[in-house]
Protein backbone atom coordinates (compact mmCIF):
# COMPACT_ATOMS: atom_id res chain seq x y z
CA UNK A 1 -7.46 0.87 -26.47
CA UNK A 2 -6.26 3.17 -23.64
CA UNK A 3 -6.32 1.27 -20.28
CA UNK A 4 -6.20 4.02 -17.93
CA UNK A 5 -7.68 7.17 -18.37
CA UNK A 6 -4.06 8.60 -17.02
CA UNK A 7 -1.80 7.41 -19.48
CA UNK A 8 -0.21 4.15 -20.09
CA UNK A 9 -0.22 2.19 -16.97
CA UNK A 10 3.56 0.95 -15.04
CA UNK A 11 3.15 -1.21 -11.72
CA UNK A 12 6.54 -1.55 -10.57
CA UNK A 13 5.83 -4.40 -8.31
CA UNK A 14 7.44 -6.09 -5.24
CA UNK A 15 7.38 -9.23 -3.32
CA UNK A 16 9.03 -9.53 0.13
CA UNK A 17 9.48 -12.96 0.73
CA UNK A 18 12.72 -12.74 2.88
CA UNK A 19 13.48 -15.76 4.28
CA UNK A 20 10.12 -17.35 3.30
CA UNK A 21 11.99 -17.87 0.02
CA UNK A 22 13.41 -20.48 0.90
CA UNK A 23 11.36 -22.39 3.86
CA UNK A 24 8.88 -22.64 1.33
CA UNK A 25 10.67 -24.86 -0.60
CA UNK A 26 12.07 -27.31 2.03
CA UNK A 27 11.45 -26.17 6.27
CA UNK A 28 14.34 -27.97 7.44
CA UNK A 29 15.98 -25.01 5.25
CA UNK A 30 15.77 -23.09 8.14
CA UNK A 31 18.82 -25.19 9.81
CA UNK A 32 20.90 -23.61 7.04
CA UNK A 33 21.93 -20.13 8.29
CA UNK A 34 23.49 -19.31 5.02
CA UNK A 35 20.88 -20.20 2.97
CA UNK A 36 18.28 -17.83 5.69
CA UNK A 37 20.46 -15.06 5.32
CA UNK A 38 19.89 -14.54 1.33
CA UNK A 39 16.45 -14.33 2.59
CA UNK A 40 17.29 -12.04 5.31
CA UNK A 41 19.10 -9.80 2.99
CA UNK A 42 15.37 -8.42 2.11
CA UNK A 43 14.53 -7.18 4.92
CA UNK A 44 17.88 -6.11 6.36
CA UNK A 45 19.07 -4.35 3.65
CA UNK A 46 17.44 -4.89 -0.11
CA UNK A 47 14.11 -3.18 1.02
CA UNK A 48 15.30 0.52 2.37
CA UNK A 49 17.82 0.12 -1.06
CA UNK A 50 14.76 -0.38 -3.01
CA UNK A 51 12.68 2.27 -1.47
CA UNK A 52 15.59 4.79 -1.13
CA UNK A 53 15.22 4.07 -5.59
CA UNK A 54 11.45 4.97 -5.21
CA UNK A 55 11.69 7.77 -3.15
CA UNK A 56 13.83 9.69 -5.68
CA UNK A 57 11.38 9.08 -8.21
CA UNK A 58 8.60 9.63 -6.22
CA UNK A 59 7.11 6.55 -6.99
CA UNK A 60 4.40 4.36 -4.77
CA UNK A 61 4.10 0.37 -5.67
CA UNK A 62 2.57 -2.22 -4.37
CA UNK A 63 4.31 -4.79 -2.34
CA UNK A 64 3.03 -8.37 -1.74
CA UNK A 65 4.04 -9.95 1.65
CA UNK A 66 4.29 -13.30 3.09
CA UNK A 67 2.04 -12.69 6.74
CA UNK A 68 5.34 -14.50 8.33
CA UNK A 69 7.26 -11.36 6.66
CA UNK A 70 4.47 -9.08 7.84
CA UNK A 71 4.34 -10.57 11.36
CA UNK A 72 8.14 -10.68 11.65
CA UNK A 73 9.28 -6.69 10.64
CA UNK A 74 6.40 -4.45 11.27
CA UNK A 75 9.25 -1.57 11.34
CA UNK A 76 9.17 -2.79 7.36
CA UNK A 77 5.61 -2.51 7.01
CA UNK A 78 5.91 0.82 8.58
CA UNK A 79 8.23 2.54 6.74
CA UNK A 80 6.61 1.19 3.28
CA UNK A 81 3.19 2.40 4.46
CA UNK A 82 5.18 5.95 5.91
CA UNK A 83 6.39 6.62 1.71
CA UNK A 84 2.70 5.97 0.81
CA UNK A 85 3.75 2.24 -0.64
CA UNK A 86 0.63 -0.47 -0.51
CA UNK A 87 0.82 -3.74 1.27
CA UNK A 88 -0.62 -6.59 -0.65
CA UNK A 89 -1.64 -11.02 -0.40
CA UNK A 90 0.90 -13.15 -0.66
CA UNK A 91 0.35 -15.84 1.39
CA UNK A 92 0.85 -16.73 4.91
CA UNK A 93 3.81 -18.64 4.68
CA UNK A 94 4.64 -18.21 0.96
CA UNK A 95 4.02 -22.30 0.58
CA UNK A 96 3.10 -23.34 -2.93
CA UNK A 97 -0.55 -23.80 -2.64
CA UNK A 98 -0.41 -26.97 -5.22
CA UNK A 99 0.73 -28.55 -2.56
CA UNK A 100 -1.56 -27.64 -0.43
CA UNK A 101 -5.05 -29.26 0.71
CA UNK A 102 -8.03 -27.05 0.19
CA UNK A 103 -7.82 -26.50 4.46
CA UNK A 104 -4.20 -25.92 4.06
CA UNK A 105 -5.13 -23.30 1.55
CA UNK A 106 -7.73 -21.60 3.39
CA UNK A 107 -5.57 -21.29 6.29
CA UNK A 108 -2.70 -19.50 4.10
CA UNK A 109 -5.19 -17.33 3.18
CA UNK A 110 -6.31 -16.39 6.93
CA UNK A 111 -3.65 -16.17 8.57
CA UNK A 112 -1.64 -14.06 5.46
CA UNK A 113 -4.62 -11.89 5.91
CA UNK A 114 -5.55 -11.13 9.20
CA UNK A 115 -1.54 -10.69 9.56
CA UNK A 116 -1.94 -7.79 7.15
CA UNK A 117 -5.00 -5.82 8.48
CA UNK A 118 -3.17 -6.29 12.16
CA UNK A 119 -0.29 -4.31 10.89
CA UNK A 120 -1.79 -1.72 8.57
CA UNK A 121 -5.14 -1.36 9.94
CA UNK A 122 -6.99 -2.17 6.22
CA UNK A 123 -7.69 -5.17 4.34
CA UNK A 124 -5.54 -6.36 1.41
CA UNK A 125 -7.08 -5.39 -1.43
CA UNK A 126 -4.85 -7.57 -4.25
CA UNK A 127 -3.72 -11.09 -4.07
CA UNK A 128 -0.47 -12.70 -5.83
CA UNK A 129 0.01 -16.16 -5.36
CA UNK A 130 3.29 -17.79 -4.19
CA UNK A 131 5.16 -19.64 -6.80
CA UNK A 132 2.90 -18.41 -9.36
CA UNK A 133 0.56 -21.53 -9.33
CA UNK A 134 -3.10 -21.33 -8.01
CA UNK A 135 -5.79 -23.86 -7.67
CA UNK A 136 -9.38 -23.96 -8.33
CA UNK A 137 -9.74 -23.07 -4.68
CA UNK A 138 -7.58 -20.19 -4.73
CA UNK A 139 -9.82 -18.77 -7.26
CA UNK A 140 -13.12 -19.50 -5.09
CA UNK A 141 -10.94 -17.49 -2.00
CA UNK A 142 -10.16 -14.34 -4.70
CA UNK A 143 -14.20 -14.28 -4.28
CA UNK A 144 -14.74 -14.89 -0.94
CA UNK A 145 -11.71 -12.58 0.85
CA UNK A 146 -13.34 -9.91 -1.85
CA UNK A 147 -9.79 -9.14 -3.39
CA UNK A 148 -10.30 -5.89 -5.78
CA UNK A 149 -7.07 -7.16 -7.88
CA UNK A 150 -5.04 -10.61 -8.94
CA UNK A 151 -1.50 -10.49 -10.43
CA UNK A 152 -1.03 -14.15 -11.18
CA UNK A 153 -1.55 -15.06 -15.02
CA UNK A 154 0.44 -14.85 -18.17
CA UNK A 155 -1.88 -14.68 -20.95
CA UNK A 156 -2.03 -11.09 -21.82
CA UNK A 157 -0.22 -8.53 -21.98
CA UNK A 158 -3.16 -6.03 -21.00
CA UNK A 159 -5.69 -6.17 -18.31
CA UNK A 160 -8.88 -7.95 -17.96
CA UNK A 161 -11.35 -8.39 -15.65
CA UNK A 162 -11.32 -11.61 -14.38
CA UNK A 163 -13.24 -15.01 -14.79
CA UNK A 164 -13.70 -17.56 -12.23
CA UNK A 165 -15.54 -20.96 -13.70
CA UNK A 166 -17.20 -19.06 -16.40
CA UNK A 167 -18.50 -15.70 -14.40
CA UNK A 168 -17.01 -12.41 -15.41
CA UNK A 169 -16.32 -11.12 -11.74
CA UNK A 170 -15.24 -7.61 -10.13
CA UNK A 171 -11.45 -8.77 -10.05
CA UNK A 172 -9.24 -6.96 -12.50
CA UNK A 173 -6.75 -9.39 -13.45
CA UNK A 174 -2.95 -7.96 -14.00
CA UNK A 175 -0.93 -10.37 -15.91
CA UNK A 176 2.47 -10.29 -16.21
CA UNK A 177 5.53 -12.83 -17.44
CA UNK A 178 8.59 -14.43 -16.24
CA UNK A 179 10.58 -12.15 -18.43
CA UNK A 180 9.23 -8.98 -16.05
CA UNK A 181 10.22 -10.43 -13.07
CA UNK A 182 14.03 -10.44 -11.73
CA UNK A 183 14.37 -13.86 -10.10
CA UNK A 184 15.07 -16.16 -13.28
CA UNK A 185 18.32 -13.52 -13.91
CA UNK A 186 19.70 -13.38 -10.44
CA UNK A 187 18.18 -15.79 -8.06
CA UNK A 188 21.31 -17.99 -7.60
CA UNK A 189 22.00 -21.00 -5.00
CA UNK A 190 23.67 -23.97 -4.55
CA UNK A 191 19.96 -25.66 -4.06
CA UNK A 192 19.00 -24.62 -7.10
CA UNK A 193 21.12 -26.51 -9.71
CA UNK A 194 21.94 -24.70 -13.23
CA UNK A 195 21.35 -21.18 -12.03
CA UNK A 196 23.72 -18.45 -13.32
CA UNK A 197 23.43 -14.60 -12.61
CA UNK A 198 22.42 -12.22 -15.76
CA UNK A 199 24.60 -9.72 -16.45
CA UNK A 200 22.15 -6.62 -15.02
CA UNK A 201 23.11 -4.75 -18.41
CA UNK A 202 21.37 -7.30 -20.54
CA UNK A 203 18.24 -7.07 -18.25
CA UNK A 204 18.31 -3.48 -18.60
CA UNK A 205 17.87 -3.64 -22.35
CA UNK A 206 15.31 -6.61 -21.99
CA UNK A 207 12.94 -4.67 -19.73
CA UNK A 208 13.39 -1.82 -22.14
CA UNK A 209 12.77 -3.37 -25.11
CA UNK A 210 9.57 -4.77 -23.49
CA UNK A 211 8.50 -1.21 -21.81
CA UNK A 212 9.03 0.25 -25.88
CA UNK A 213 7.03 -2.35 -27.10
CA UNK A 214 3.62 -2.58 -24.57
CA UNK A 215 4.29 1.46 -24.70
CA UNK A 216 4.11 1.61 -28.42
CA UNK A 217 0.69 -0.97 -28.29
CA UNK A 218 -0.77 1.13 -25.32
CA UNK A 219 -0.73 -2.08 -23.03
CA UNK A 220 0.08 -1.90 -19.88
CA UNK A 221 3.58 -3.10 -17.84
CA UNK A 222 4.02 -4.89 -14.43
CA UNK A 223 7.65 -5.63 -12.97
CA UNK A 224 7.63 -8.11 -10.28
CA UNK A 225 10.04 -7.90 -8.58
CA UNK A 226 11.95 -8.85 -5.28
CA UNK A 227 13.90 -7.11 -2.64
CA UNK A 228 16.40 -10.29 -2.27
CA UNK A 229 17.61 -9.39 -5.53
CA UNK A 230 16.71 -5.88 -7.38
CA UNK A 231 17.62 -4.43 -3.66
CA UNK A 232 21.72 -5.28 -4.19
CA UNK A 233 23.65 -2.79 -5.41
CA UNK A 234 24.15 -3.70 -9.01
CA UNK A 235 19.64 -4.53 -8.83
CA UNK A 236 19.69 -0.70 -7.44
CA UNK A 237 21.18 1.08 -10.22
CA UNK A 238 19.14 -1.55 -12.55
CA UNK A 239 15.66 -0.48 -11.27
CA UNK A 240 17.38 3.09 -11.14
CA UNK A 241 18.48 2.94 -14.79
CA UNK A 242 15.23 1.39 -15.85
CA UNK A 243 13.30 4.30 -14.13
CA UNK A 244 15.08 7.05 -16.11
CA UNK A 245 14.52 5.50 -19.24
CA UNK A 246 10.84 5.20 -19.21
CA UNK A 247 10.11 8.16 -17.03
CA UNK A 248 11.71 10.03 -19.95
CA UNK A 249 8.40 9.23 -22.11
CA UNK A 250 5.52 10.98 -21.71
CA UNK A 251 1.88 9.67 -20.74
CA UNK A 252 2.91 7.60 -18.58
CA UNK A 253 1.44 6.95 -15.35
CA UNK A 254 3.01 4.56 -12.42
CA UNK A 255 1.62 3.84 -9.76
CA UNK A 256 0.30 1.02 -7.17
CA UNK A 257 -1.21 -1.85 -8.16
CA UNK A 258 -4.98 -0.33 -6.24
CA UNK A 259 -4.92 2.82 -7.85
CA UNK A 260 -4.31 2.10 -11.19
CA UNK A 261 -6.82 -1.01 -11.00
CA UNK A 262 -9.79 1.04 -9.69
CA UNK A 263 -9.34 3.18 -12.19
CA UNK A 264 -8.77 0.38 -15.05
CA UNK A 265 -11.95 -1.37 -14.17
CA UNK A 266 -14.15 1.14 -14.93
CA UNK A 267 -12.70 1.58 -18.37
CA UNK A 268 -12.84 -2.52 -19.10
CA UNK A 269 -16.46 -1.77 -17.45
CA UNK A 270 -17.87 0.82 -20.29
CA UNK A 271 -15.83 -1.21 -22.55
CA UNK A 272 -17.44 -4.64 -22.03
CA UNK A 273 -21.08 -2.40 -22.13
């Protein structure tokens, strides 16, 4: 079935963890300067690269941010919200909530939150979880913080609307998969053991192959992606290569994550009726 009543639907996605990255995995990371500035490379220079890329297509996404990221560059949040880009959940401190008590949790959620309607002046209207893990809880805070959107599960390659311990709710869930996100090809460190960097060609024709294929099945497509890494140069003329490709087909319709979910729901709405 169609999703969208716009044409096949393309989130191009990002998540601006900066140096959150990394402090999430171990705090005493931040007595590593090195290691801080990969993280700082986001903000300072991976982020305008990545929007300069949008601009010339015209293109609005959704970006999920840490509320330490938000609190920290508000001339970031600024210029996103300036080119018409949304600001999205992702935690406060981009912590992975399985490690988290349920009072931990809620305060990640609080404090990610309110840091995000202080600098925009609206509520967050999706949620993507750091680390991609969520808890029970998390899903009982989707309902309670009254999140429109999640972008969290791998187990379709379409949307759905979203079920929390057996209830259909209001949430439209879109999924999306490892392969659609740029960190297993080019997040490299020495604290991460086994890494290598992808050759951006081959990622090219992997994202590709993937657009032809959910494009052919009138699916649906989200890239998640982050400004650490699709914001260098060689991640630039990726995102720009991949962008001229599938802008060349027609029916297509990208878009933010908020947009193209409103419209979605109704659809899986009269659908499920």
């Amino acid at each position: 079935m169609a999703y969208t009543s716009k044409g096949f639907p393309l989130m191009l996605t990002f998540d601006l963890d900066c140096e959150t990255m990394w402090t999430a995995r171990d705090p005493e990371a931040t007595k590593r300067p090195i290691l801080m500035s990969q993280g700082a490379y986001g903000w300072k220079v991976g982020v305008w690269r990545v929007m300069d890329v949008l601009r010339r297509f015209g293109v609005k996404s959704t970006f999920f941010v840490p509320g330490q990221v938000v609190e920290a560059h508000q001339e970031v949040i600024d210029a996103l919200l300036k080119d018409g880009h949304e600001i999205s959940h992702h935690s406060h401190t981009h912590r992975w909530i399985v490690n988290l008590s349920p009072e931990e949790e809620l305060e990640e959620m609080e404090k990610g939150y309110q840091a995000i309607v202080k600098a925009t002046g609206y509520a967050p209207r999706g949620w993507r979880s750091p680390a991609a893990e969520v808890t029970d809880y998390t899903m009982d805070l989707m309902l309670q913080y009254k999140f429109d959107y999640s972008s969290n599960f791998f187990d379709n390659d379409a949307p759905y609307m979203l079920n929390i311990r057996g209830k259909e709710t209001n949430i439209v869930e879109l999924p999306f998969r490892y392969i659609l996100t740029d960190s297993p090809f080019f997040q490299f460190s020495k604290i991460l053991p086994g890494r290598t960097i992808t050759n951006p060609k081959d990622v090219l024709d992997i994202w590709s192959w993937e657009f032809d294929t959910l494009y052919a099945e009138d699916r649906m497509m989200v890239l998640a992606c982050h400004p650490e890494f699709i914001g260098q140069p060689s991640g630039a003329k990726l995102l720009t290569k991949f962008l001229d490709y599938v802008t060349g087909h027609s029916g297509l319709w990208i878009d933010r994550c908020d947009k193209i979910s409103d419209d979605m729901r109704a659809l899986l709405r009269g659908k499920a009726a």
